[in-house]
C-alpha atoms as a PDB file:
ATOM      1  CA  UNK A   1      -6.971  43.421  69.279  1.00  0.00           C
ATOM      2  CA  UNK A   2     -10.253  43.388  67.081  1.00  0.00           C
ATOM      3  CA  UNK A   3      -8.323  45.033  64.256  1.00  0.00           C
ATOM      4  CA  UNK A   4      -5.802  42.832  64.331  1.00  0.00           C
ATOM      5  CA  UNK A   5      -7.913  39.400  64.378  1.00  0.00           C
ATOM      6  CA  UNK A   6      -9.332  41.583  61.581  1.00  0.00           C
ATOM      7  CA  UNK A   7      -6.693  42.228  59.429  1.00  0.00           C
ATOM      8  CA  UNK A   8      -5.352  38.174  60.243  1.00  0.00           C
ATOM      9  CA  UNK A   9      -8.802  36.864  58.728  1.00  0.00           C
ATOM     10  CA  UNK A  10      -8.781  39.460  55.767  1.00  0.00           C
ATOM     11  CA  UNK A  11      -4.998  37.838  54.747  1.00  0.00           C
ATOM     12  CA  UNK A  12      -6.154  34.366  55.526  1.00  0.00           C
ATOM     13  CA  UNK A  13      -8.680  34.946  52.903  1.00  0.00           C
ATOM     14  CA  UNK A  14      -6.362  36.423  50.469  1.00  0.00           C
ATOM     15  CA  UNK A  15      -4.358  33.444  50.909  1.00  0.00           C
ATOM     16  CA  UNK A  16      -6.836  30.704  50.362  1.00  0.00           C
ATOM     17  CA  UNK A  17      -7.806  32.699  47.151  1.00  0.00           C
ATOM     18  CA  UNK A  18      -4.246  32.145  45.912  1.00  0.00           C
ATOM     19  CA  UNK A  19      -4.147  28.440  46.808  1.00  0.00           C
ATOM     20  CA  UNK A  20      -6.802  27.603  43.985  1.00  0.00           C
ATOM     21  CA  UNK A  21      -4.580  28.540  41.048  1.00  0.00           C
ATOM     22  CA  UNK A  22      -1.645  26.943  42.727  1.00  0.00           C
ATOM     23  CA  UNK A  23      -2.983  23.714  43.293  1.00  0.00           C
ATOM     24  CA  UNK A  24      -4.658  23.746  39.581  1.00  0.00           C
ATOM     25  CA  UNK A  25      -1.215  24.669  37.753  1.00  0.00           C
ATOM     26  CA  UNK A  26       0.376  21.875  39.935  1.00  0.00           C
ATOM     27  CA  UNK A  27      -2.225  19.401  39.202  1.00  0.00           C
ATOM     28  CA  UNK A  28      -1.603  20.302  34.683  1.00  0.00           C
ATOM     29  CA  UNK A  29       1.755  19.615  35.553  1.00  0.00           C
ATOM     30  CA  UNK A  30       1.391  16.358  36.887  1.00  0.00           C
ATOM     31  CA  UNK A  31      -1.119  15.295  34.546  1.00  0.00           C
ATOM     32  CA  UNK A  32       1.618  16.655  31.421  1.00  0.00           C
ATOM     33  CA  UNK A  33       4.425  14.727  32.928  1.00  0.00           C
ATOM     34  CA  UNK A  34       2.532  11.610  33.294  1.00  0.00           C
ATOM     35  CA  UNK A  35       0.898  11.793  29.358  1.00  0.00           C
ATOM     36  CA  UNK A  36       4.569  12.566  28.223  1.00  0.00           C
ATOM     37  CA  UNK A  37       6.086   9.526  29.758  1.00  0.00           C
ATOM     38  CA  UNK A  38       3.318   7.068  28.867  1.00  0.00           C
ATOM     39  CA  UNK A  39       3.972   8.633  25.380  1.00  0.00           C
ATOM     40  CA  UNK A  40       7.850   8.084  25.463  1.00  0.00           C
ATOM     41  CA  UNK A  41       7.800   4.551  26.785  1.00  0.00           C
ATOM     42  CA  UNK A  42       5.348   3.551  23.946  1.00  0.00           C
ATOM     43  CA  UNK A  43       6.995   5.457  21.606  1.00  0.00           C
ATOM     44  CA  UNK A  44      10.422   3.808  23.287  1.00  0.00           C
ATOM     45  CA  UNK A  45       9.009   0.160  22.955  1.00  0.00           C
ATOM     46  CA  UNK A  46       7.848   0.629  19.360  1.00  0.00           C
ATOM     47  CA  UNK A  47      11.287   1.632  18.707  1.00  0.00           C
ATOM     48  CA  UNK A  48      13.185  -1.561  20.605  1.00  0.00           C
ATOM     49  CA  UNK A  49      10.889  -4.044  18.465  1.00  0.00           C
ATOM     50  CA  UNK A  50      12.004  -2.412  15.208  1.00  0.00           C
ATOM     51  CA  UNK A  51      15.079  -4.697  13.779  1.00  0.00           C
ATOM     52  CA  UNK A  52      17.751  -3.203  11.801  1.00  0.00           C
ATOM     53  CA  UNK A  53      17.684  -3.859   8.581  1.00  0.00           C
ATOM     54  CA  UNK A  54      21.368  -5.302   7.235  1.00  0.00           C
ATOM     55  CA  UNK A  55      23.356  -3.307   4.758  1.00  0.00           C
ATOM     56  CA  UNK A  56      24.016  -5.050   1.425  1.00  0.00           C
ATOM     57  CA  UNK A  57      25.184  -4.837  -2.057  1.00  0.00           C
ATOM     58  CA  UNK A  58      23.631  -7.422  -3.830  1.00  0.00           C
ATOM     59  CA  UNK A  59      23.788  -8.509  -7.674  1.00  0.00           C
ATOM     60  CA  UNK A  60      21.108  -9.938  -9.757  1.00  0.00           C
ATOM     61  CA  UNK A  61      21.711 -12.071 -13.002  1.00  0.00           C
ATOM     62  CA  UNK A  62      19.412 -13.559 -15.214  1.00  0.00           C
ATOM     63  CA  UNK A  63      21.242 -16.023 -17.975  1.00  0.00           C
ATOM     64  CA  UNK A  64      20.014 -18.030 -20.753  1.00  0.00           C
ATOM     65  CA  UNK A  65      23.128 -19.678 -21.669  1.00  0.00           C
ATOM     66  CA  UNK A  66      24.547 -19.789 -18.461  1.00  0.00           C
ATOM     67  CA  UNK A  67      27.026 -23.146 -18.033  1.00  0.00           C
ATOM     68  CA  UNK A  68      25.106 -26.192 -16.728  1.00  0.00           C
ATOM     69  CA  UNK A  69      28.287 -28.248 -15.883  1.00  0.00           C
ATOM     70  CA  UNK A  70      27.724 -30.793 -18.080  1.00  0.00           C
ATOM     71  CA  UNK A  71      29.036 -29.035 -21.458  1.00  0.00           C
ATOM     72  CA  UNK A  72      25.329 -27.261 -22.685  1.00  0.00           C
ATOM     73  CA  UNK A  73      23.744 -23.995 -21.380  1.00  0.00           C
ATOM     74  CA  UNK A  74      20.955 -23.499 -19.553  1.00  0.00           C
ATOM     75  CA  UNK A  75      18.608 -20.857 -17.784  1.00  0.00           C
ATOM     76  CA  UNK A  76      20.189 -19.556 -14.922  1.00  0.00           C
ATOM     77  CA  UNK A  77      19.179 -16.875 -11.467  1.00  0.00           C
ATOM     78  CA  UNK A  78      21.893 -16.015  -9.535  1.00  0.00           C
ATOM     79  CA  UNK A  79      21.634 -13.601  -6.381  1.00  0.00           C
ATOM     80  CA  UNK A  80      25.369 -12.710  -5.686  1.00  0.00           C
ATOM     81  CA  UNK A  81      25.975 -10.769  -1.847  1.00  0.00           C
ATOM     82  CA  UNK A  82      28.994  -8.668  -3.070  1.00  0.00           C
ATOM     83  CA  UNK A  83      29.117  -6.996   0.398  1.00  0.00           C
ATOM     84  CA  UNK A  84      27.096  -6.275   3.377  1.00  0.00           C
ATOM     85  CA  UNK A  85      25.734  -7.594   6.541  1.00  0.00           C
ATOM     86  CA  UNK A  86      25.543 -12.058   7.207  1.00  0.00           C
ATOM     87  CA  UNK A  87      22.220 -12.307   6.180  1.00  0.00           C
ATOM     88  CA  UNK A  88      19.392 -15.365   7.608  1.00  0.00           C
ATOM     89  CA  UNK A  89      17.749 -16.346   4.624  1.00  0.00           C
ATOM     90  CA  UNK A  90      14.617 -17.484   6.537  1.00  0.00           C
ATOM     91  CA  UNK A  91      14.479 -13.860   7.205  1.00  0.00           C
ATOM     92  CA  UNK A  92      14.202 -13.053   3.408  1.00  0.00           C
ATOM     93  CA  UNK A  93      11.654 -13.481   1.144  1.00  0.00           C
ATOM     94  CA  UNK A  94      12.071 -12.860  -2.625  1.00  0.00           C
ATOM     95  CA  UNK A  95       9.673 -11.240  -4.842  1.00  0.00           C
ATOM     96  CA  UNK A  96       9.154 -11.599  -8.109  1.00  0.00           C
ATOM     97  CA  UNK A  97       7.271  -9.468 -10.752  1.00  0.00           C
ATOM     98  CA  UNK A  98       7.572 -10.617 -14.951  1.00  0.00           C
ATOM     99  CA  UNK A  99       4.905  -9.763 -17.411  1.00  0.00           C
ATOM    100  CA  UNK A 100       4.670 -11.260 -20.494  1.00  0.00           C
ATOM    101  CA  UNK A 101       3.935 -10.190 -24.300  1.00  0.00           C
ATOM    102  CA  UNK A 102       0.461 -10.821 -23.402  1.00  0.00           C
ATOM    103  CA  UNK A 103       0.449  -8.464 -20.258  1.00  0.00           C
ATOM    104  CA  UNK A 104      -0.054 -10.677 -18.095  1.00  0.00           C
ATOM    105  CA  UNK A 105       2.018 -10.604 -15.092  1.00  0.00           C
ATOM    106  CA  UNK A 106       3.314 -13.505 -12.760  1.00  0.00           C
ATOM    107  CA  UNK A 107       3.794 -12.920  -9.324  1.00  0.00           C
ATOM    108  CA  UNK A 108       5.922 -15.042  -6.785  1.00  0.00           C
ATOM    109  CA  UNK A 109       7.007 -14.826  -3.691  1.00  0.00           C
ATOM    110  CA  UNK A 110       9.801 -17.516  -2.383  1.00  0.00           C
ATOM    111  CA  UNK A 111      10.513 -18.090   1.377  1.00  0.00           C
ATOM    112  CA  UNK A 112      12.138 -20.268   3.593  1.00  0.00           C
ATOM    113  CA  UNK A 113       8.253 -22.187   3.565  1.00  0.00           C
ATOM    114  CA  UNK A 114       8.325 -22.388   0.091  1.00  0.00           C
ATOM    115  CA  UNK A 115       8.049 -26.035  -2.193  1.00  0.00           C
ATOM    116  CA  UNK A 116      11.049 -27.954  -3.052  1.00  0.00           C
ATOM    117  CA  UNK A 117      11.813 -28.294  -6.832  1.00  0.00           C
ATOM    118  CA  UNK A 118      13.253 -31.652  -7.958  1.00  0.00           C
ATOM    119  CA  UNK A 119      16.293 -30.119 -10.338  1.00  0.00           C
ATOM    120  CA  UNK A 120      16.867 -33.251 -12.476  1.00  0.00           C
ATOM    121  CA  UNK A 121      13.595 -35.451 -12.867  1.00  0.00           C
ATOM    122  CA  UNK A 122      15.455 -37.611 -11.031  1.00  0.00           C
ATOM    123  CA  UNK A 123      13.678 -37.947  -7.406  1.00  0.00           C
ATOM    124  CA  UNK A 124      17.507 -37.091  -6.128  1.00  0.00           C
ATOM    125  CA  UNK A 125      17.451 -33.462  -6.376  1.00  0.00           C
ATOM    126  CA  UNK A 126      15.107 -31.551  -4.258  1.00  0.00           C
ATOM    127  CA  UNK A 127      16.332 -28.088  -3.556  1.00  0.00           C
ATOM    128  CA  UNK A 128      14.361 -24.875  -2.425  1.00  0.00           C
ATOM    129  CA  UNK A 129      15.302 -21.900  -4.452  1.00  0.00           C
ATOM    130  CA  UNK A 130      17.891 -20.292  -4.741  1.00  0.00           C
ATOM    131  CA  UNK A 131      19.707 -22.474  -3.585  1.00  0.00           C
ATOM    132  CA  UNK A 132      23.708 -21.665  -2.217  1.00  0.00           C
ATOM    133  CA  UNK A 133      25.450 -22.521  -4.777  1.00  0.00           C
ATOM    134  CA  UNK A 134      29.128 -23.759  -2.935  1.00  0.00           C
ATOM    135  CA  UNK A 135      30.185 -27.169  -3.267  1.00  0.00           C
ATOM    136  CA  UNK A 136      32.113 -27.018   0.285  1.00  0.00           C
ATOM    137  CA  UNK A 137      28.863 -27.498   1.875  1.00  0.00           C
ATOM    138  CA  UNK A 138      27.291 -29.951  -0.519  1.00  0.00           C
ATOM    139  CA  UNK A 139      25.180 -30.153  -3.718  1.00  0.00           C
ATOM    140  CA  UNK A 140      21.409 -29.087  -4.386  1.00  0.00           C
ATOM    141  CA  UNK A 141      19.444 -32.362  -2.846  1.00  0.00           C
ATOM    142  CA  UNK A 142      22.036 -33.258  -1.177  1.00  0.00           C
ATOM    143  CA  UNK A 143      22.666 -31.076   1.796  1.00  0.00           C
ATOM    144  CA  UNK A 144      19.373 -29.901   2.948  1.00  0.00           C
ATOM    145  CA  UNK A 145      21.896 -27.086   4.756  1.00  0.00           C
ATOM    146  CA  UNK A 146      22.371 -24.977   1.194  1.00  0.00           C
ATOM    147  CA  UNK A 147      18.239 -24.610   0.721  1.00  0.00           C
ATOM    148  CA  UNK A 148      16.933 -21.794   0.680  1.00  0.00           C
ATOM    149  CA  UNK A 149      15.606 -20.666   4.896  1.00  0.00           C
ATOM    150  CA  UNK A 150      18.266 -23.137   5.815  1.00  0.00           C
ATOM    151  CA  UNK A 151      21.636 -21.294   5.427  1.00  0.00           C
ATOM    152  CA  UNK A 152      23.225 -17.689   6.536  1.00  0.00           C
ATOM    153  CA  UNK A 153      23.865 -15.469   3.297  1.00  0.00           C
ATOM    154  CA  UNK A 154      27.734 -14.133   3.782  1.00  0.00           C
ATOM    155  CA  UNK A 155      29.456 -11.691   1.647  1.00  0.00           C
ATOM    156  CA  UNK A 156      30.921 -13.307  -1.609  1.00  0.00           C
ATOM    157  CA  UNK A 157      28.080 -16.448  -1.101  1.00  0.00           C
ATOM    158  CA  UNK A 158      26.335 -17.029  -4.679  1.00  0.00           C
ATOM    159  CA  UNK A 159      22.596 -18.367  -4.132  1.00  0.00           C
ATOM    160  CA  UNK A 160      21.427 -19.940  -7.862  1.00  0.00           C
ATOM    161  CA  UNK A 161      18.622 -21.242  -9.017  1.00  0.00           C
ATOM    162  CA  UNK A 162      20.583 -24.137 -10.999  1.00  0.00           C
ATOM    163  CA  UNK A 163      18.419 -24.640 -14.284  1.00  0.00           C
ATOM    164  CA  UNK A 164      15.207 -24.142 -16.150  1.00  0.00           C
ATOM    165  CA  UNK A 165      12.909 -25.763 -13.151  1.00  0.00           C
ATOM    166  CA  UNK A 166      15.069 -24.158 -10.476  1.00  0.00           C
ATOM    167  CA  UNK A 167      14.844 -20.736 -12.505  1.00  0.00           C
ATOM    168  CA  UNK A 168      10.691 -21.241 -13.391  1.00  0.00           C
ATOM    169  CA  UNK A 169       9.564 -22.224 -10.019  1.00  0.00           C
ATOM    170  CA  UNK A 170      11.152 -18.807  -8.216  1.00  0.00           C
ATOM    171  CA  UNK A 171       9.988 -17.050 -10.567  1.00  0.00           C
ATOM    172  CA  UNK A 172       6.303 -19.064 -10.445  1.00  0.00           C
ATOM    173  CA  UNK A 173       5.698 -19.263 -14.680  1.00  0.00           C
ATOM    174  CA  UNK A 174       6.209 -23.302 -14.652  1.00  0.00           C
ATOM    175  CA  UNK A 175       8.296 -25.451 -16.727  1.00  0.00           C
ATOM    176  CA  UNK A 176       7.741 -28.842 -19.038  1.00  0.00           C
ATOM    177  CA  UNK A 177      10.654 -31.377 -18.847  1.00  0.00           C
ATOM    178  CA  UNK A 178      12.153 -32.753 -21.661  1.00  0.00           C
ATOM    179  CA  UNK A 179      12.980 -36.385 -22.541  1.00  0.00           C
ATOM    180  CA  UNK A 180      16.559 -36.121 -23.236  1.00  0.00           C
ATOM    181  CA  UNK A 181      17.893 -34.615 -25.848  1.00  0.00           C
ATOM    182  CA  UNK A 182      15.197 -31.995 -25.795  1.00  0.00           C
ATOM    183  CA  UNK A 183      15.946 -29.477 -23.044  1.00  0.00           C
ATOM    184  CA  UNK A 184      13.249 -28.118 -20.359  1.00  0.00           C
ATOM    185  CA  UNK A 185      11.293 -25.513 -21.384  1.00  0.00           C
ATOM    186  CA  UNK A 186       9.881 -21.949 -19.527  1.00  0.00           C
ATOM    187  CA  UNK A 187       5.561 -23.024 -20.052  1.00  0.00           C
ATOM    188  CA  UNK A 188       5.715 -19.077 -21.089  1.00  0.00           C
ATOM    189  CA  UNK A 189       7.012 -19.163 -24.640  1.00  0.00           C
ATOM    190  CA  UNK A 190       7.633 -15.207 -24.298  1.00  0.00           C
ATOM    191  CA  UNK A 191      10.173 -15.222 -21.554  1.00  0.00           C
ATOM    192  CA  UNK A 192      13.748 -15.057 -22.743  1.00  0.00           C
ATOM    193  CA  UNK A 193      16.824 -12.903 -23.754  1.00  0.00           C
ATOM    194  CA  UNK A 194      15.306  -9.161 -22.915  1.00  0.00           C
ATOM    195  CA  UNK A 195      12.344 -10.012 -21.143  1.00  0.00           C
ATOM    196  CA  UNK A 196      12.067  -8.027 -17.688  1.00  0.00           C
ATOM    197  CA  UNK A 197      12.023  -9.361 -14.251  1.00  0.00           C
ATOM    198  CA  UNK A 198      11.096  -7.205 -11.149  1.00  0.00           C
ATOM    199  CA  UNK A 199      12.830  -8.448  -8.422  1.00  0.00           C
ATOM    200  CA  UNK A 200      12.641  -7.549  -4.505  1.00  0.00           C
ATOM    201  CA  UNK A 201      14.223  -8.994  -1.785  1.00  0.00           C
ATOM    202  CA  UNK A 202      12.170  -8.370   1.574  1.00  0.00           C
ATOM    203  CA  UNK A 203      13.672  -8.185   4.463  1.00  0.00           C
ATOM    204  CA  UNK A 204      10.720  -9.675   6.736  1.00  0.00           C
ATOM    205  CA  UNK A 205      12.026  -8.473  10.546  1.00  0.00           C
ATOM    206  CA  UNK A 206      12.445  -5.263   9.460  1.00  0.00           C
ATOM    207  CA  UNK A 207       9.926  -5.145   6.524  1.00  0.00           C
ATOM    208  CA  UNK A 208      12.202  -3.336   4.544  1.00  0.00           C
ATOM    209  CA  UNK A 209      13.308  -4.030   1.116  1.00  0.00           C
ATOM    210  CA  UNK A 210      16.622  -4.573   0.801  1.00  0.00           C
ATOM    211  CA  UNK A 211      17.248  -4.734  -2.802  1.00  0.00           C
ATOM    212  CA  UNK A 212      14.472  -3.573  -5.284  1.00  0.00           C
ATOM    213  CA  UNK A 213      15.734  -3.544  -8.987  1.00  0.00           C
ATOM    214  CA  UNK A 214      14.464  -3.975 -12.483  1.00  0.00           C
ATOM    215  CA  UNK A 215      16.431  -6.970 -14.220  1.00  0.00           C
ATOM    216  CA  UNK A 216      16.899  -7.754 -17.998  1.00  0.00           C
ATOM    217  CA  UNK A 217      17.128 -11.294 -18.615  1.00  0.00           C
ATOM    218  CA  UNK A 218      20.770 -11.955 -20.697  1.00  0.00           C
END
């Protein structure tokens, strides 16, 4: 009887030995899976409060002697969505990089909080840049609806800047207006036919850029 209370207490020992380890290997394992989902669901909800950015093919023109609709030329931007994604424009900002003979460089941003230009001199037309340029939904000034952070950029829509003061104030080098016949004028004597704009479009939700392109002006 002895020897076998004996030999009971010996494996009892044995046994509580073991437990140790056990309970430690069980207790890393806990502590692993709880560190890997706290990681996942952060890494999870940085992931749902990304936004896509839209696909799109967009064109960029610069013209000098672009038609004004009244029989002369004038200074033209036009940002042309050739295919892609229905874009927000109050989602967009555009960015705008020229540097003159000089080296200096002007920088501008445009967003759907940007200033209103009056087109004309006239008091009549006060547009935000670019402005979408289709006459189904009304004229510059007219129809706050075709500003700039007010409208939804579609494929085949044509956003313009309309003229010289349009064209200066997104791309922030000013303008002087002339007293008919003289034209407006750039204030930066340099910019003209081969100058080079850097032009971004940001997409802000998504902080992507979603065109990013070196353009000659025509």
């Amino acid at each position: 009887m002895l020897q076998q209370w004996l030999r009971l207490e010996v494996w009892m020992k044995r046994d509580d030995g073991a437990v140790s380890p056990v309970v430690g290997v069980m207790l890393m394992l806990v502590v692993t899976i709880i560190i890997a989902a706290v990681v996942s669901g952060f890494a999870g909800g940085l992931a749902g409060g990304t936004k896509a950015v839209p696909q799109a093919a967009i064109a960029v023109k610069i013209d000098t002697a672009a038609d004004d609709g009244m029989g002369g030329t004038t200074t033209k931007m036009t940002f042309t969505l050739l295919s892609g994604d229905p874009i927000p424009t109050r989602d967009l900002e555009i960015v705008t990089y020229y540097t003159n003979a000089s080296g200096y460089t002007y920088k501008h941003t445009q967003s759907a909080s940007s200033d209103m230009v009056d087109l004309y001199g006239l008091g009549t037309a006060n547009a935000r840049m670019p402005y979408l340029n289709d006459a189904r939904y009304g004229y510059a000034g007219d129809n706050p609806a075709v500003d700039f952070g007010n409208y939804t950029w579609k494929t085949g829509d044509v956003l313009s800047t309309g003229n010289v003061p349009g064209t200066a104030t997104l791309l922030g080098i000013g303008f002087t207006r002339g007293t008919w016949p003289d034209p407006d004028t750039f204030d930066d004597p340099d910019f003209g036919p081969g100058s080079i704009v850097e032009v971004k479009i940001l997409h802000v939700p998504s902080g992507k850029f979603i065109f990013d392109r070196e353009v000659a002006v025509l």
